[in-house]
Protein backbone atom coordinates (compact mmCIF):
# COMPACT_ATOMS: atom_id res chain seq x y z
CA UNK A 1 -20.50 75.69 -53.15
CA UNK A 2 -17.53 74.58 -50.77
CA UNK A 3 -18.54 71.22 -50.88
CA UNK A 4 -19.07 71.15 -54.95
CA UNK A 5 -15.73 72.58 -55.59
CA UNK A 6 -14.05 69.56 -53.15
CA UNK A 7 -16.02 67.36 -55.32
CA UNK A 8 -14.31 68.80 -59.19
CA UNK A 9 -10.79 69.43 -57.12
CA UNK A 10 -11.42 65.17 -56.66
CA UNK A 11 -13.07 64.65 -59.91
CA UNK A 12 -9.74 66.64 -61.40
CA UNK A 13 -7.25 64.79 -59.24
CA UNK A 14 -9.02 61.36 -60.85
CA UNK A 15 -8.14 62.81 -64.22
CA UNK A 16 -4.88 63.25 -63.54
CA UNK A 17 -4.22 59.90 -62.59
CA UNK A 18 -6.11 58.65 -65.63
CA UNK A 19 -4.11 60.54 -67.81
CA UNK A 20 -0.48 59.75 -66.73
CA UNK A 21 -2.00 55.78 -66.52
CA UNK A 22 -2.99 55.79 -69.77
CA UNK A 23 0.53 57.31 -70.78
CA UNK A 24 2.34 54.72 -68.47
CA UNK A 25 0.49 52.02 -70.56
CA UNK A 26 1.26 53.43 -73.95
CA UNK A 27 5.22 53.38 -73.03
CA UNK A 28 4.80 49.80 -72.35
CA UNK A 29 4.85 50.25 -68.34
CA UNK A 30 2.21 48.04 -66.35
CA UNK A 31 1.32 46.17 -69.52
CA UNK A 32 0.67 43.06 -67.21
CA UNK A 33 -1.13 45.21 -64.19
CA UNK A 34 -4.58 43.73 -62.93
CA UNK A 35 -5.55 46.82 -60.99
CA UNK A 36 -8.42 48.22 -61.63
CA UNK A 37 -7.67 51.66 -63.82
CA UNK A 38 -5.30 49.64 -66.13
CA UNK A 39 -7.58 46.76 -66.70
CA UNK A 40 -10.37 49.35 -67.43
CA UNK A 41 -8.26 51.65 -69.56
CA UNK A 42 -7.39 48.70 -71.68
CA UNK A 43 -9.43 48.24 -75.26
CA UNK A 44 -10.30 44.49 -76.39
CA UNK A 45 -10.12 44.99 -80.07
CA UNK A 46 -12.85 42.35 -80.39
CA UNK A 47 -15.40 43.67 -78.02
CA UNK A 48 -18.42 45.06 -79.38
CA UNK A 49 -18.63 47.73 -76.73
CA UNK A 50 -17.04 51.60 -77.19
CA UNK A 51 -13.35 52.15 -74.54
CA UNK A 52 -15.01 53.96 -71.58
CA UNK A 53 -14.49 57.82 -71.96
CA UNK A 54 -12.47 59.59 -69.35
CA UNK A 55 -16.00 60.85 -67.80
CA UNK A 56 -17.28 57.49 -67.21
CA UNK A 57 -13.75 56.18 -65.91
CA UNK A 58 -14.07 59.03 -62.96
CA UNK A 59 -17.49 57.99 -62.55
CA UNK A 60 -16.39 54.30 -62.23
CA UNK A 61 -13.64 54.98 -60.05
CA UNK A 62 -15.77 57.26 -57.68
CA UNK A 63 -18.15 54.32 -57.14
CA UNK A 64 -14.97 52.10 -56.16
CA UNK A 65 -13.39 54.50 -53.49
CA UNK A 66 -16.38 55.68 -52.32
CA UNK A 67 -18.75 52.61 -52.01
CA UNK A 68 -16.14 51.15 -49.66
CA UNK A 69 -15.53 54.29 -47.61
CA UNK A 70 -18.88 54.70 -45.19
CA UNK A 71 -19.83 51.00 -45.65
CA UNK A 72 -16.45 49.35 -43.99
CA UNK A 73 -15.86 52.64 -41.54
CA UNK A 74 -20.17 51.95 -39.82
CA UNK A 75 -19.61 48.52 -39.83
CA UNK A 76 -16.24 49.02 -37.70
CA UNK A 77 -18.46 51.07 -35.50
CA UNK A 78 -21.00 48.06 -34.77
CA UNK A 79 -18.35 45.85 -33.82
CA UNK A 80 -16.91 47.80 -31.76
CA UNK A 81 -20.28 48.41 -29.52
CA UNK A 82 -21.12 44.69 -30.15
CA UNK A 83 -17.61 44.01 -28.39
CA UNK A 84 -18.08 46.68 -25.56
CA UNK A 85 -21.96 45.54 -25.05
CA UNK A 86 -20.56 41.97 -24.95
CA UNK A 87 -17.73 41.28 -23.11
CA UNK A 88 -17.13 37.54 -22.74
CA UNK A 89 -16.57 37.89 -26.40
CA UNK A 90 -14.39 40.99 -26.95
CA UNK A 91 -11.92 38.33 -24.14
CA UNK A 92 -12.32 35.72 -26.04
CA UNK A 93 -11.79 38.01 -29.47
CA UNK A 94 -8.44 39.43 -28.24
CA UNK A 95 -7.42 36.04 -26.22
CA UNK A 96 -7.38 34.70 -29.62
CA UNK A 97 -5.36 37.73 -31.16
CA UNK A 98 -2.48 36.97 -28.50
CA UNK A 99 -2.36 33.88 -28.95
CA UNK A 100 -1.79 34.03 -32.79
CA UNK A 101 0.62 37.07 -32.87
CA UNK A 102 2.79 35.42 -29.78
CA UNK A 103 1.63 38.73 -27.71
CA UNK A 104 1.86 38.80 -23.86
CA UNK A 105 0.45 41.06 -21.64
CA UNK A 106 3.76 43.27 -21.12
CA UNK A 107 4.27 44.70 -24.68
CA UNK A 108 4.37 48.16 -24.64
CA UNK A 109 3.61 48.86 -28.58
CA UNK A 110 1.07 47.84 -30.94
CA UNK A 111 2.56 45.16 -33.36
CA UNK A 112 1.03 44.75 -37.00
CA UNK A 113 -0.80 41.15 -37.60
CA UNK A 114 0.70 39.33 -40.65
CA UNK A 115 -1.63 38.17 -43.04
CA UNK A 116 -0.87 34.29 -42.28
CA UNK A 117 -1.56 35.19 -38.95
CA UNK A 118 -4.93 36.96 -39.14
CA UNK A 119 -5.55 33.94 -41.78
CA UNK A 120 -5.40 31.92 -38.39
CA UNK A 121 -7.95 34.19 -36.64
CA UNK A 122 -10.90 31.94 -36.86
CA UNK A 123 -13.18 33.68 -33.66
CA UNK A 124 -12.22 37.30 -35.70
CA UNK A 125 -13.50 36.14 -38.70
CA UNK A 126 -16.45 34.73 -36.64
CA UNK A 127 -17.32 38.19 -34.84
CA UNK A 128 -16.67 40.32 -38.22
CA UNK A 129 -19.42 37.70 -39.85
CA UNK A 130 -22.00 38.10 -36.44
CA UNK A 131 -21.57 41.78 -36.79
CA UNK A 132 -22.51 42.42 -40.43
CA UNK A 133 -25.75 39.62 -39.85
CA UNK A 134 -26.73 41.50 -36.74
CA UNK A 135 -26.25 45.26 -37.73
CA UNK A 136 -25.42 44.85 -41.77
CA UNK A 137 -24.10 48.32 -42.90
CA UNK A 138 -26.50 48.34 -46.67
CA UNK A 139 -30.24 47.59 -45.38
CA UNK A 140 -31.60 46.41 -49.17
CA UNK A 141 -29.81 46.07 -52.51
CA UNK A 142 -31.40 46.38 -56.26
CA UNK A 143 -31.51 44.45 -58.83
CA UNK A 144 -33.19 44.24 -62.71
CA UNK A 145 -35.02 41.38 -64.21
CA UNK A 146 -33.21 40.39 -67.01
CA UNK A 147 -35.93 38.08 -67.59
CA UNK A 148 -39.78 37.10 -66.44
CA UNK A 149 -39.65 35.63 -63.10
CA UNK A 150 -42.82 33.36 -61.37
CA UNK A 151 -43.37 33.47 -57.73
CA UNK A 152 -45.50 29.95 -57.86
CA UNK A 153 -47.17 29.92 -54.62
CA UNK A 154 -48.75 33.41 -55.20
CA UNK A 155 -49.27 32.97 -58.69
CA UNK A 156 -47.29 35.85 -59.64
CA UNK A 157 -45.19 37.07 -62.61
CA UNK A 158 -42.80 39.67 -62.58
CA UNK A 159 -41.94 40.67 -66.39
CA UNK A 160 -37.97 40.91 -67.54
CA UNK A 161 -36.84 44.88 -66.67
CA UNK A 162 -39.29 45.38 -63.64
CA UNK A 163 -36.95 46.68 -60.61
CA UNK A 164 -36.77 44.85 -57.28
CA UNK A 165 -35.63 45.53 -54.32
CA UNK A 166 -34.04 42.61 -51.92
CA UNK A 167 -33.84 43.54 -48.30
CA UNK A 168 -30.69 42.04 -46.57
CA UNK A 169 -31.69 43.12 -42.99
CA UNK A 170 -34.67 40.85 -43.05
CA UNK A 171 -32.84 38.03 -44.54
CA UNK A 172 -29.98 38.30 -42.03
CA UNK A 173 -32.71 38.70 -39.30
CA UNK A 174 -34.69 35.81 -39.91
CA UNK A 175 -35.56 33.67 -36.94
CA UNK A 176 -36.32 31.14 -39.34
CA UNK A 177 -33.13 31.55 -40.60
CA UNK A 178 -30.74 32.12 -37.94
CA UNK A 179 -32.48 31.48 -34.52
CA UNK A 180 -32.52 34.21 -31.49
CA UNK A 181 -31.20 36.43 -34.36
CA UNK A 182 -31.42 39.84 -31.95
CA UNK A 183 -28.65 37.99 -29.81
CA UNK A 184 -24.79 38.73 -30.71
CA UNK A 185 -23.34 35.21 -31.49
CA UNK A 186 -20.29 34.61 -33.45
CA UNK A 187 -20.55 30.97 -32.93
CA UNK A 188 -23.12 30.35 -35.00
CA UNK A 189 -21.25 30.52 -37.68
CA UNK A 190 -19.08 27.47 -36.99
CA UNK A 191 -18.86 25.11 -39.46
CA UNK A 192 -20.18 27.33 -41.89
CA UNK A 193 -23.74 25.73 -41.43
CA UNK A 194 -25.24 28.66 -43.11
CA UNK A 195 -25.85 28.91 -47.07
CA UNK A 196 -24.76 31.67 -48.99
CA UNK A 197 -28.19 32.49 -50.28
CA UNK A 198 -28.92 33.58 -46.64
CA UNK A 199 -25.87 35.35 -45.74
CA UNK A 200 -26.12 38.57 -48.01
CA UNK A 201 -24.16 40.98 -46.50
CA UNK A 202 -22.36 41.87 -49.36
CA UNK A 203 -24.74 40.82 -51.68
CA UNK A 204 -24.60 37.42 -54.38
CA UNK A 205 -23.58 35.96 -57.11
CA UNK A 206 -21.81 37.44 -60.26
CA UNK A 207 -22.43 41.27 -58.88
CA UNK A 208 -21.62 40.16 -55.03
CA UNK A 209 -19.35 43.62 -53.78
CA UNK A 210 -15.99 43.26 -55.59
CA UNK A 211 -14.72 45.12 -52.81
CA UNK A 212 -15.21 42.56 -50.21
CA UNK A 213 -12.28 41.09 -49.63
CA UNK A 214 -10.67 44.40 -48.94
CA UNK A 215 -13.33 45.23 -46.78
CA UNK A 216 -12.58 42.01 -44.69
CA UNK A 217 -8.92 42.53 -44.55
CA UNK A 218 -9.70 46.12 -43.77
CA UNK A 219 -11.91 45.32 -40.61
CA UNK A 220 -9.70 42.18 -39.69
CA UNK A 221 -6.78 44.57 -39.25
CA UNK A 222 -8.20 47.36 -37.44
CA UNK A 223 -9.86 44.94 -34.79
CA UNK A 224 -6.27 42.96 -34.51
CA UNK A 225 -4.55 46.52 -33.48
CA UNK A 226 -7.44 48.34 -31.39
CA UNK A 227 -8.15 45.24 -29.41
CA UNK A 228 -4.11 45.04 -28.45
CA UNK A 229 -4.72 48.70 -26.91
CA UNK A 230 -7.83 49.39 -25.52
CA UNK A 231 -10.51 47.75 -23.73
CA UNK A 232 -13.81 48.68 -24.64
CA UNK A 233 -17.29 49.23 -22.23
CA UNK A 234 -20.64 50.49 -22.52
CA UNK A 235 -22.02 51.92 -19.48
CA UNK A 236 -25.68 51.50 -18.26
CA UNK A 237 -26.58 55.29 -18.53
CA UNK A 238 -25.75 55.21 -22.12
CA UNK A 239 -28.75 55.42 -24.37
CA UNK A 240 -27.37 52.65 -26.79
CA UNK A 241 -27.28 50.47 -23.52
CA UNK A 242 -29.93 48.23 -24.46
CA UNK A 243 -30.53 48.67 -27.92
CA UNK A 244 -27.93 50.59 -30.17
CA UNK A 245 -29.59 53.18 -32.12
CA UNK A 246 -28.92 53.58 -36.01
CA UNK A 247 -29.89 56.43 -38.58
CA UNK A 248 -30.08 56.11 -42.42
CA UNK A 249 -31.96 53.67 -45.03
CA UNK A 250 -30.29 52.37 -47.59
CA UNK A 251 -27.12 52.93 -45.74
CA UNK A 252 -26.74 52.87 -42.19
CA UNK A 253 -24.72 54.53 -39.08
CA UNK A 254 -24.85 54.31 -35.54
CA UNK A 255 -26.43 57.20 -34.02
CA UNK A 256 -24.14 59.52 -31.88
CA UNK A 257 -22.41 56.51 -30.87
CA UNK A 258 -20.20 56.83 -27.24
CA UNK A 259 -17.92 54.38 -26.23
CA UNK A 260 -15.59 54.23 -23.66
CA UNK A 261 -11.69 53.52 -24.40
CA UNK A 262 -9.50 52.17 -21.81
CA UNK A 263 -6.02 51.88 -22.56
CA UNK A 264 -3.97 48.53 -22.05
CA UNK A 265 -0.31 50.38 -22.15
């Protein structure tokens, strides 16, 4: 019950904001807005296709806030045991941070990257891309055949409407794709050798996450500050030591996750 009434106090909140958007665009305010309520509150008198009701806008806007919630927040969690487990590269991670903000090793506050100078963070974006192959935060993704599709060598047909499921994990974890793939390597990624066929983390083509560029900025960010504070370790007697454990299936979480946080200043 306490959870369910959370969920309509949300759900009513959403409505709210729906309403006084679709006001603000009847006065003539945010007539030129790209964001995503006004773009989907606005009718194309040509299309074929009925305005979304106000039930299917909350629905549309829940997927948006909450798809990106878990997703970017487990994903922040892997890197930051791939950067305690691995500590040549959590150096050579914030090295790289201090370098590009003009830090040295006497500030006494955290200072906020700019976005020209996390643009400059080549070995971040390296370790954000290693940590999604390694420990990708959606294991499979669905799709529908919108038409019949042959799998040649096994003589195969799968007719138009039959669901599939794609499994990123094993694509991301292919030896044949990405060799030693159990080992945490940002490097490999330099010189973008890889195709983007088999580096799924946020899916492909036309329906590839719309969110991830906010996901990347999100994790880029967090990373640029924590690193600046703490140092992170993983001692031996911890159970994720070797081998970190994760719960969930379609989407995942590290399991009772316990790092240790030193503070820098």
């Amino acid at each position: 019950m306490r959870t369910r009434k959370k969920i309509i106090e949300f759900n009513n909140f959403i409505l709210s904001l729906i309403s006084q958007r679709r006001k603000d665009l009847e006065s003539g305010k945010f007539l030129n807005s790209k964001d995503l309520l006004s773009t989907m509150l606005r009718s194309d008198p040509d299309s074929p296709y009925e305005p979304l009701t106000d039930e299917e806008l909350v629905h549309n806007l829940n997927i948006f806030f909450l798809a990106g919630h878990d997703t970017t927040a487990n994903t922040l969690s892997y890197a930051l045991y791939h950067l305690a487990r691995n500590r040549d590269v959590q150096d050579k991670l914030r090295n790289e941070i201090y370098q590009k903000m003009n830090l040295d090793d006497n500030q006494e506050k955290l200072v906020v990257p700019t976005s020209e100078q996390l643009k400059n963070m080549e070995y971040l974006n390296l370790v954000i891309k290693e940590t999604m192959r390694i420990s990708p935060a959606v294991l499979q993704i669905g799709r529908q055949l919108a038409e019949d599709y042959s799998i040649a060598e096994d003589n195969i047909v799968l007719p138009k409407g039959t669901n599939v499921g794609l499994s990123i994990y094993s694509i991301l974890n292919d030896p044949a794709v990405y060799p030693n793939p159990e080992k945490f390597d940002p490097e490999r990624f330099l010189n973008n050798k890889y195709e983007a066929d088999t580096y799924i983390p946020f899916g492909g083509g036309s329906r590839i996450c719309v969110g991830m560029n906010f996901s990347l900025m999100e994790q880029k960010i967090f990373l640029a500050l924590l690193l600046q504070k703490f140092d992170l370790s993983v001692t031996k007697d911890n159970p994720d030591y070797e081998k970190l454990r994760i719960s969930g299936l379609g989407l995942t979480r590290p399991m009772d996750l316990k790092l240790n946080f030193e503070a820098r200043f």
